[in-house]
N, C-alpha and C. Protein backbone atom coordinates (compact mmCIF):
# COMPACT_ATOMS: atom_id res chain seq x y z
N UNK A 1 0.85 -1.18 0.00
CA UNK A 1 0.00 0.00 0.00
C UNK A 1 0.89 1.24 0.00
N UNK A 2 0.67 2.18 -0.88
CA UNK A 2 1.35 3.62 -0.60
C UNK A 2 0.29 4.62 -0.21
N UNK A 3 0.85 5.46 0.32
CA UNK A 3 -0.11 6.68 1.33
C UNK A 3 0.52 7.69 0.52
N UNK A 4 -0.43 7.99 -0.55
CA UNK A 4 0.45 9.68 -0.98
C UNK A 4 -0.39 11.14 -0.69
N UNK A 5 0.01 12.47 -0.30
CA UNK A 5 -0.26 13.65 -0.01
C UNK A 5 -1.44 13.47 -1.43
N UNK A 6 -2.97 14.03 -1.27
CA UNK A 6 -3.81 13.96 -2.56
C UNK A 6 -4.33 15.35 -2.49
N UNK A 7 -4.21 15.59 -3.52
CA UNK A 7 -5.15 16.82 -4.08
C UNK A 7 -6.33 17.24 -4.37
N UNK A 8 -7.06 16.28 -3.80
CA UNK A 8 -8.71 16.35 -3.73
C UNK A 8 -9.34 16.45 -5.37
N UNK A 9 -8.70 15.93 -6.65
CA UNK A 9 -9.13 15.97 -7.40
C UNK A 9 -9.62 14.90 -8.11
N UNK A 10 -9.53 13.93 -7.57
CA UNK A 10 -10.03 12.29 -8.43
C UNK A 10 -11.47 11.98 -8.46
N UNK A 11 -11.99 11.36 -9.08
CA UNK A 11 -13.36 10.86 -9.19
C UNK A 11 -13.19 9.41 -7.91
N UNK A 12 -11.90 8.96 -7.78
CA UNK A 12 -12.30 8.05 -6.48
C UNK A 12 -12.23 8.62 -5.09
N UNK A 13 -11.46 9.70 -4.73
CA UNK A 13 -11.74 10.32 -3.13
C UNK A 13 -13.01 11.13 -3.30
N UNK A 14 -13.10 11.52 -4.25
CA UNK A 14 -14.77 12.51 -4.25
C UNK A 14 -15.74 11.52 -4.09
N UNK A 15 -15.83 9.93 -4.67
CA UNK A 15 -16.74 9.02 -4.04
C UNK A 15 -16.60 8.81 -2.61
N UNK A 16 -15.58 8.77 -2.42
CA UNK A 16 -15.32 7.87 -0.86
C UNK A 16 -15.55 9.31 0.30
N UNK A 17 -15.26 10.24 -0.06
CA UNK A 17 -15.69 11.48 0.42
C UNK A 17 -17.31 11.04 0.80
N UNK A 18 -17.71 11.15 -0.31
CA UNK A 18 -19.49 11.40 -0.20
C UNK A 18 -19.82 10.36 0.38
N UNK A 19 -19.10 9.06 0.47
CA UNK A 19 -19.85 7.58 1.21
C UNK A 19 -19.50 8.28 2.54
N UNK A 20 -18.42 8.72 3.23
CA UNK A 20 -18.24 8.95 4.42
C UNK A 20 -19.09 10.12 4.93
N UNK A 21 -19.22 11.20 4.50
CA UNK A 21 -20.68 11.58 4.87
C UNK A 21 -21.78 11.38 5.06
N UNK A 22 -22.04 10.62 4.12
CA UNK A 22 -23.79 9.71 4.15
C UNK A 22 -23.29 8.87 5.26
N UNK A 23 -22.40 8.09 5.58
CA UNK A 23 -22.36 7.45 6.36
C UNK A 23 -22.33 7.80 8.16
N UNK A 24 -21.83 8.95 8.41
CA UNK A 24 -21.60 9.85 9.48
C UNK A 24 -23.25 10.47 9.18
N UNK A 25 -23.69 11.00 8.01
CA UNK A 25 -25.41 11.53 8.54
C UNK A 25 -26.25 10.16 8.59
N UNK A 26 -25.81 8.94 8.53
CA UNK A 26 -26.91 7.94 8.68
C UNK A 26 -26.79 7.62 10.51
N UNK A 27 -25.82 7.96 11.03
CA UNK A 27 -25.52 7.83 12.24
C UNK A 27 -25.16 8.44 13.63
N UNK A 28 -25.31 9.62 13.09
CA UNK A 28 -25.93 11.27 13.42
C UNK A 28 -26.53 12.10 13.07
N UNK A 29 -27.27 12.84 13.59
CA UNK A 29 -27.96 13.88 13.38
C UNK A 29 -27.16 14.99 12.65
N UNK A 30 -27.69 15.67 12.06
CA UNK A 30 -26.87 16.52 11.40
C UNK A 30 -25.73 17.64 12.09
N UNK A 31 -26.52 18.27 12.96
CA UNK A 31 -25.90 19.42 14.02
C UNK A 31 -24.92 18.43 14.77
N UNK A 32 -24.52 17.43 14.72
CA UNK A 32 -23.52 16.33 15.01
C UNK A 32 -22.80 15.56 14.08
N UNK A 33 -22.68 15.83 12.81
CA UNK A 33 -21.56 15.84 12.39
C UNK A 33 -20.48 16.43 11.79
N UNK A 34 -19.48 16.37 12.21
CA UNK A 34 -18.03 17.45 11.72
C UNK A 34 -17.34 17.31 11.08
N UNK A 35 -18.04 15.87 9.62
CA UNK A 35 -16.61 15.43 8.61
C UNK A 35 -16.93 16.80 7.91
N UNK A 36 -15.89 17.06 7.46
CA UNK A 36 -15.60 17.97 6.35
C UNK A 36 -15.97 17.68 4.51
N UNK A 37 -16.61 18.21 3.73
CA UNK A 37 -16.74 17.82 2.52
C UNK A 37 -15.53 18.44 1.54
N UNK A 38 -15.36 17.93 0.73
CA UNK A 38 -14.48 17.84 -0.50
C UNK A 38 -14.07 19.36 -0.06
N UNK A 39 -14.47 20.71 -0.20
CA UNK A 39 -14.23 21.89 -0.37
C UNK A 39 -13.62 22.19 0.91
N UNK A 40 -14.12 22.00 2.14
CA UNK A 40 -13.38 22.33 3.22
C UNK A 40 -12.19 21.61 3.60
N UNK A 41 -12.01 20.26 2.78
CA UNK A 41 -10.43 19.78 3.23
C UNK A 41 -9.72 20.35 2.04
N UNK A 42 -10.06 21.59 1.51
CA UNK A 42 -8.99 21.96 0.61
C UNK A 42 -8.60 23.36 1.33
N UNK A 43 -9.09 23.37 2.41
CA UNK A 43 -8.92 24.85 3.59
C UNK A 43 -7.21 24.62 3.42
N UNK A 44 -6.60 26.06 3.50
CA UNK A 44 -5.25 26.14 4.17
C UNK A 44 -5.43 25.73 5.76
N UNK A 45 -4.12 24.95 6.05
CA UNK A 45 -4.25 24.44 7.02
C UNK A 45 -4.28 22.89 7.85
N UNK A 46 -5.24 22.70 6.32
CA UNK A 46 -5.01 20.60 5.88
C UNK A 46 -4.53 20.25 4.80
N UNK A 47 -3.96 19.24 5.29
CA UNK A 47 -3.11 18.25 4.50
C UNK A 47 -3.90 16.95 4.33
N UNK A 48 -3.91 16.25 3.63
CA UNK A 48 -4.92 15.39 3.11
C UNK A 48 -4.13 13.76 1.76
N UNK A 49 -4.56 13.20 2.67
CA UNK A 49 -3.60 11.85 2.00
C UNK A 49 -5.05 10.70 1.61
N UNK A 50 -4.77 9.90 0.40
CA UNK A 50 -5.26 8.75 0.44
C UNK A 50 -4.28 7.55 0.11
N UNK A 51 -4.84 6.27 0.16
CA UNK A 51 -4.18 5.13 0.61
C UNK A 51 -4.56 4.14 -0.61
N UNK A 52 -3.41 3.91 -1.27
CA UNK A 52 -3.39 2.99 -2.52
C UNK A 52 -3.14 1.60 -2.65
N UNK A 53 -3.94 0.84 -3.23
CA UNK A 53 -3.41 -0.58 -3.26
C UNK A 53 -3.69 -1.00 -4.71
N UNK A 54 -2.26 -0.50 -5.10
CA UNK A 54 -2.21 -0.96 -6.38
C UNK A 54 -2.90 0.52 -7.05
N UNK A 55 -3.74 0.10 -8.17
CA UNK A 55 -4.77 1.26 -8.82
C UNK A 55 -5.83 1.52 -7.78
N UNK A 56 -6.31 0.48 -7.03
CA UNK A 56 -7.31 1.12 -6.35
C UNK A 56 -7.40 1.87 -4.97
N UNK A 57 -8.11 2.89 -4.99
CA UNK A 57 -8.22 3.88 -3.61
C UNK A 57 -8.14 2.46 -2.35
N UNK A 58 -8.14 2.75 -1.29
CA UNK A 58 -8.09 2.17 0.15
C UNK A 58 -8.44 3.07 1.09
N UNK A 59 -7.97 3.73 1.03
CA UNK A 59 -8.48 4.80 2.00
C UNK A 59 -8.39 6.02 2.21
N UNK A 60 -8.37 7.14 3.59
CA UNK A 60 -7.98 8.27 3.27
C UNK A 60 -7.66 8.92 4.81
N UNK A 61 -7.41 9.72 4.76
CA UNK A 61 -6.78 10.42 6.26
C UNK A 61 -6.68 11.88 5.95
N UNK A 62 -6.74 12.76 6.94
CA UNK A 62 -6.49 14.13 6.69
C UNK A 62 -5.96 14.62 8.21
N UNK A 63 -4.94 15.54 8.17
CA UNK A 63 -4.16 16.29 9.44
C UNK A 63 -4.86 17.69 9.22
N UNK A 64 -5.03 18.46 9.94
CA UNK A 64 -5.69 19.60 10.33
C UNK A 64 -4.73 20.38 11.28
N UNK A 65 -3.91 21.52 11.18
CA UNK A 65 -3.54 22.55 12.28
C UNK A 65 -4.10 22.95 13.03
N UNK A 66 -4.08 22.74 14.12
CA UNK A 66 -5.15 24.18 15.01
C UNK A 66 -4.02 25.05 15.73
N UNK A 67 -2.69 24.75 15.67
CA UNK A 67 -1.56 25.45 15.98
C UNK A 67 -0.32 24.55 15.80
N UNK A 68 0.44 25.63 16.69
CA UNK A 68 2.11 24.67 16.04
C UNK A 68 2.19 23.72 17.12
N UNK A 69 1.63 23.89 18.01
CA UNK A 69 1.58 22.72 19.09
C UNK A 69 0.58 21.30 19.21
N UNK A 70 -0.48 20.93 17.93
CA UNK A 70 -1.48 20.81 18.29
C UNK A 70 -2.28 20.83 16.84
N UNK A 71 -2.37 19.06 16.19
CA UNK A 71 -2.98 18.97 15.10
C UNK A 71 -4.55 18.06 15.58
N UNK A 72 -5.38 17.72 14.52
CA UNK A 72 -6.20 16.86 14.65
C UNK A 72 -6.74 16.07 13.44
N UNK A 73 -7.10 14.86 13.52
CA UNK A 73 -6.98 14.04 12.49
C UNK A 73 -8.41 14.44 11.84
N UNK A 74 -8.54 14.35 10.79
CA UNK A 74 -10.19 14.59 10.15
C UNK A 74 -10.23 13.59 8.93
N UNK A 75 -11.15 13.33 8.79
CA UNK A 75 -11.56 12.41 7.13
C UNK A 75 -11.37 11.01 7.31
N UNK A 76 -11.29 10.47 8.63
CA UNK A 76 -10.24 8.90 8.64
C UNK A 76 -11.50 8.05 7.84
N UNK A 77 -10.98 7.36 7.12
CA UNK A 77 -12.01 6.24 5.93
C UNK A 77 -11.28 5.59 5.12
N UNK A 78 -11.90 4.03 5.45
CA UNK A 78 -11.63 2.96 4.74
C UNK A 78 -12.32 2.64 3.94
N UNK A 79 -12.02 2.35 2.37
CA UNK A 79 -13.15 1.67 1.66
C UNK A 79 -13.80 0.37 1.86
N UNK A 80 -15.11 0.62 1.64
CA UNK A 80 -15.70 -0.75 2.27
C UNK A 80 -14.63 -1.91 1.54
N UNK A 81 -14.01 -2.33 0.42
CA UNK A 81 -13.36 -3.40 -0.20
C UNK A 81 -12.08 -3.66 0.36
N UNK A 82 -11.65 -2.47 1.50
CA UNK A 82 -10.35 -3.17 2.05
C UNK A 82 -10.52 -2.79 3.86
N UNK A 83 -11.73 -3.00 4.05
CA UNK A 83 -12.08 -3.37 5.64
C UNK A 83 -10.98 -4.21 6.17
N UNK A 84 -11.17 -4.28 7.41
CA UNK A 84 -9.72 -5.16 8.04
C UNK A 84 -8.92 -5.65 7.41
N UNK A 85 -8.04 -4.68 6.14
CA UNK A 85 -6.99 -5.18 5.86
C UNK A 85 -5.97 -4.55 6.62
N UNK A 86 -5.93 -3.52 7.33
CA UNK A 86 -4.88 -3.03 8.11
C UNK A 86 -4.65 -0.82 7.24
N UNK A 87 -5.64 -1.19 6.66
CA UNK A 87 -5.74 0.53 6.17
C UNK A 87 -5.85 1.46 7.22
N UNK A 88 -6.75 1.48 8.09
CA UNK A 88 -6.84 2.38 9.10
C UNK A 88 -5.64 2.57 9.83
N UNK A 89 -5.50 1.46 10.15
CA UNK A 89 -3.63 1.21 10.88
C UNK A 89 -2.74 2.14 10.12
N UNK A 90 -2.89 1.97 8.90
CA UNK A 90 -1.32 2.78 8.24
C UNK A 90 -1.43 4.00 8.01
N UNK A 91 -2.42 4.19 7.44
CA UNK A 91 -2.93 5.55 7.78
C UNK A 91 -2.87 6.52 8.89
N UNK A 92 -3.29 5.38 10.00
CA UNK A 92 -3.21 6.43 11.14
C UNK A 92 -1.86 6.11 11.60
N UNK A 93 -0.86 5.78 11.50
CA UNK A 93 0.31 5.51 11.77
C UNK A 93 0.80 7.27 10.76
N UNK A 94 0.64 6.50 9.52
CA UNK A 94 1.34 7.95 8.71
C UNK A 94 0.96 9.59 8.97
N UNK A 95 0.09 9.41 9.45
CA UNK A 95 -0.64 10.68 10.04
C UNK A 95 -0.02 11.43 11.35
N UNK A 96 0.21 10.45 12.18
CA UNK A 96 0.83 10.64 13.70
C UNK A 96 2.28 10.83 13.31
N UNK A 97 3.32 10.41 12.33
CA UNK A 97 4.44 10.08 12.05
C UNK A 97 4.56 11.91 11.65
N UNK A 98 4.11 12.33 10.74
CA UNK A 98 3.72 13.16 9.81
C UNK A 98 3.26 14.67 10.67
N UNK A 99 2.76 14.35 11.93
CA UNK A 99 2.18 15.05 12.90
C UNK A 99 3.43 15.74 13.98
N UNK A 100 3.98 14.40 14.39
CA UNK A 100 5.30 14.41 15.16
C UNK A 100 6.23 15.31 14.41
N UNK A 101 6.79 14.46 13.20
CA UNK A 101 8.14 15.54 12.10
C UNK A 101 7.25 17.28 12.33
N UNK A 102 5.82 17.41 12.26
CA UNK A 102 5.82 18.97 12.28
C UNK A 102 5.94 19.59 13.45
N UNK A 103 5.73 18.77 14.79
CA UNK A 103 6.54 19.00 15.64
C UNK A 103 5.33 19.42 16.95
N UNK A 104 4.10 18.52 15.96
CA UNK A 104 2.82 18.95 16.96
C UNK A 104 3.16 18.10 18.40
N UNK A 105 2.91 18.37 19.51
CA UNK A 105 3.09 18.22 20.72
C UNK A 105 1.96 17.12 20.77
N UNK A 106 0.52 17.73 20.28
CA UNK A 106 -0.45 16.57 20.53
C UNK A 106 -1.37 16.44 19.54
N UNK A 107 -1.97 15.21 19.44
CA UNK A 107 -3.16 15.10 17.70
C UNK A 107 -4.34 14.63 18.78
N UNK A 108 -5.71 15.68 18.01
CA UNK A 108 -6.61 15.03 18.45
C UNK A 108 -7.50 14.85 17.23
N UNK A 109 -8.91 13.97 18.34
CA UNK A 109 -10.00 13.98 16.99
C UNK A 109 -11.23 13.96 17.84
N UNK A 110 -12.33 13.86 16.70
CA UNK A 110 -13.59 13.66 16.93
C UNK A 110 -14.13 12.76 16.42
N UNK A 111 -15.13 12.02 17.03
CA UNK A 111 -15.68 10.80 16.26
C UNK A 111 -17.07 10.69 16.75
N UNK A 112 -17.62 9.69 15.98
CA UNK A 112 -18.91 9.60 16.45
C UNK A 112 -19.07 8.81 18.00
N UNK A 113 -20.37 8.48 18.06
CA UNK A 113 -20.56 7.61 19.01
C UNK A 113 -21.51 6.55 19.17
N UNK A 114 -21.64 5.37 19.65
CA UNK A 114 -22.94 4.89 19.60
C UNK A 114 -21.87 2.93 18.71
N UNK A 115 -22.97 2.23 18.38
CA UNK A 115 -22.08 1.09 17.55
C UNK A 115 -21.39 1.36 16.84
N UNK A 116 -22.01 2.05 15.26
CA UNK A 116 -21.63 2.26 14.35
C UNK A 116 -20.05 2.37 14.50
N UNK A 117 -19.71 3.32 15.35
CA UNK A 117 -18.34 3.97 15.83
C UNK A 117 -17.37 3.27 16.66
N UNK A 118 -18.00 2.29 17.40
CA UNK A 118 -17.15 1.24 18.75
C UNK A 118 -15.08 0.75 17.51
N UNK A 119 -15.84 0.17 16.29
CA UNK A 119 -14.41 -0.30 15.51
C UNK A 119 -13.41 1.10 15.44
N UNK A 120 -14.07 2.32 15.24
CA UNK A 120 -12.96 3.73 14.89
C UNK A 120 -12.34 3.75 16.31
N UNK A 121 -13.07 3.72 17.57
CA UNK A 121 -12.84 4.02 19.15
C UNK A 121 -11.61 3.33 19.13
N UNK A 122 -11.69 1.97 19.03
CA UNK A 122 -11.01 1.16 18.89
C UNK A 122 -9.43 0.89 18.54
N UNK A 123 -9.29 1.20 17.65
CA UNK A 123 -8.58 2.12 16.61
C UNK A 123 -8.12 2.61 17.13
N UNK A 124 -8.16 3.85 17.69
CA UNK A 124 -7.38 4.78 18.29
C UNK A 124 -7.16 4.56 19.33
N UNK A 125 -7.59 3.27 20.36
CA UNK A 125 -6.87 3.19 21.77
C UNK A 125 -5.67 2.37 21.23
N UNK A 126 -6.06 1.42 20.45
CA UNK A 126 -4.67 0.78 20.18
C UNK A 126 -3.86 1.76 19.46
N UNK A 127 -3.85 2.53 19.09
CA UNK A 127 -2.81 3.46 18.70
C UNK A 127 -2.65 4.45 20.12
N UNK A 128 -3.16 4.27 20.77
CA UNK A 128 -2.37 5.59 22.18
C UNK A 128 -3.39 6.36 22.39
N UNK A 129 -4.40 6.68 22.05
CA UNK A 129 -5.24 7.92 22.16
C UNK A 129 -5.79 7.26 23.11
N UNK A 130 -5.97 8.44 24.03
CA UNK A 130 -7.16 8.16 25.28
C UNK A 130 -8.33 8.92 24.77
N UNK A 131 -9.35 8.95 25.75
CA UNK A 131 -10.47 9.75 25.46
C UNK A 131 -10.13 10.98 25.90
N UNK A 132 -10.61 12.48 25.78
CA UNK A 132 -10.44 13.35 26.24
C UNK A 132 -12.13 14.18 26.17
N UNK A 133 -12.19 15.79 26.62
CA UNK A 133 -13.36 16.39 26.42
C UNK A 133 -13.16 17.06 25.02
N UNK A 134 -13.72 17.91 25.04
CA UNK A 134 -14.31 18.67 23.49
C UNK A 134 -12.68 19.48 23.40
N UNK A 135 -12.23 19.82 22.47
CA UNK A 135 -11.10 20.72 22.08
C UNK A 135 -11.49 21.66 21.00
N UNK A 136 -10.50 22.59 21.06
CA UNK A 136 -10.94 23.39 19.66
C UNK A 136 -12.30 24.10 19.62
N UNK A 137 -12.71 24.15 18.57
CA UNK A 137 -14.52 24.87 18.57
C UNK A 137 -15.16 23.41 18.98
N UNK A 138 -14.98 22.44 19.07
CA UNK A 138 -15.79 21.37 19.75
C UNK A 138 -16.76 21.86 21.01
N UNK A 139 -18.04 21.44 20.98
CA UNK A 139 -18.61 21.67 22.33
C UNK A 139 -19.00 20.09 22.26
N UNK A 140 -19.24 19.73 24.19
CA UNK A 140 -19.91 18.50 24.35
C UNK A 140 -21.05 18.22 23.79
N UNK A 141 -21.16 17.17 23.32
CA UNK A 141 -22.13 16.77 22.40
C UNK A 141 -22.79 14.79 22.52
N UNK A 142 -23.67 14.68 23.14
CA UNK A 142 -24.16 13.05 23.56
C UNK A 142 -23.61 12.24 21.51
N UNK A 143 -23.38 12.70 20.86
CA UNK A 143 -23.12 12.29 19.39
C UNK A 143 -21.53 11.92 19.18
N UNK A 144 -20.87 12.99 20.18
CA UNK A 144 -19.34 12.99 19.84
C UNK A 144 -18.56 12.29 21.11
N UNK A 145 -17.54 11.81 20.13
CA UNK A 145 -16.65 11.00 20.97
C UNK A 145 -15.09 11.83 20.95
N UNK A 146 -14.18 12.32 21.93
CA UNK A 146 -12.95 12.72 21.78
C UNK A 146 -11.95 12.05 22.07
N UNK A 147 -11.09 12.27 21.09
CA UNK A 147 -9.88 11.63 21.88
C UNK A 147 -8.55 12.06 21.15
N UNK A 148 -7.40 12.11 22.44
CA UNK A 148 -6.00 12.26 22.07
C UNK A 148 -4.47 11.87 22.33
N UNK A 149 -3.47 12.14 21.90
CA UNK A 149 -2.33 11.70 22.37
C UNK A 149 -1.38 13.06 22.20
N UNK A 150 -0.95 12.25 23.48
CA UNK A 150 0.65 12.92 23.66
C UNK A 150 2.15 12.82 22.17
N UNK A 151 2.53 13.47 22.12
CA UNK A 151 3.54 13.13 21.01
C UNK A 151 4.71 13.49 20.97
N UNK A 152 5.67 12.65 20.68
CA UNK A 152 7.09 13.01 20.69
C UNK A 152 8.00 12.78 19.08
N UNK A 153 9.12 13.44 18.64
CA UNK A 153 9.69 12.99 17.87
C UNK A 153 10.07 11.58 17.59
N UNK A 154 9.74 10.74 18.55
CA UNK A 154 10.04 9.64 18.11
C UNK A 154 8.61 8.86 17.89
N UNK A 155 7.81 9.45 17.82
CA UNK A 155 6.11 8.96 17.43
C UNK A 155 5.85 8.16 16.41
């Protein structure tokens, strides 16, 4: 699999974009969800990768600034055709790696909550993230789930 920096211009992340929305509004309410669409991960500020196997998409990841101390992950999605192959893993590995070299102190995120969400939770404890409260413009929300890690150059 290669993870390359994407430019938001393909006909396959603009699908997998739109599945991950429908999929976040089938499982929240609207005023509860915070993925970003195609136009706002082209904000200065994010960086935005998808995940190749071979010709076909796998997945996708996006880093977000909220300062020099202090990123947060946005867009995390696997295509349904490479579910537990270990995409989320590398992804979120390259993300944190990628996070560290800029020298962010800590990465957080937001996620849903409820089943649907228990495999993403998941995910991120085995990678180090604890839970935390709301960060950023986040307010508490019975929909949202937080969580973060500590980070060092050797991340």
């Amino acid at each position: 699999m290669r993870i390359v920096e994407d430019d938001l211009r393909g006909p396959e992340i603009a699908a997998l974009l739109r599945e991950h929305l429908a999929a976040m509004h089938e499982h929240s309410p609207s005023e509860s969800v915070h993925a970003l669409d195609l136009e706002a991960l082209r904000a200065p500020g994010i960086t935005f990768w998808s995940a190749w196997s071979g010709a076909t998409l796998a997945g996708c990841g996006a880093l977000k600034e909220l300062d020099a101390t202090h990123g947060e992950l946005k867009s995390m999605r696997t295509a349904t055709t490479h579910l537990r192959q270990g995409v989320a893993s590398a992804i979120l590995e390259h993300l944190v790696a990628v996070a560290a070299d800029r020298g962010y102190r800590r990465l957080s995120l937001e996620t849903g909550s409820g089943p649907a969400f228990e495999p993403a939770h998941a995910l991120y404890r085995r990678h180090g993230f604890v839970a935390c409260g709301p960060f950023g413009d986040y307010a508490a929300d019975p929909f949202s789930r937080f969580f973060t890690r500590t980070l060092d150059r050797s991340a």
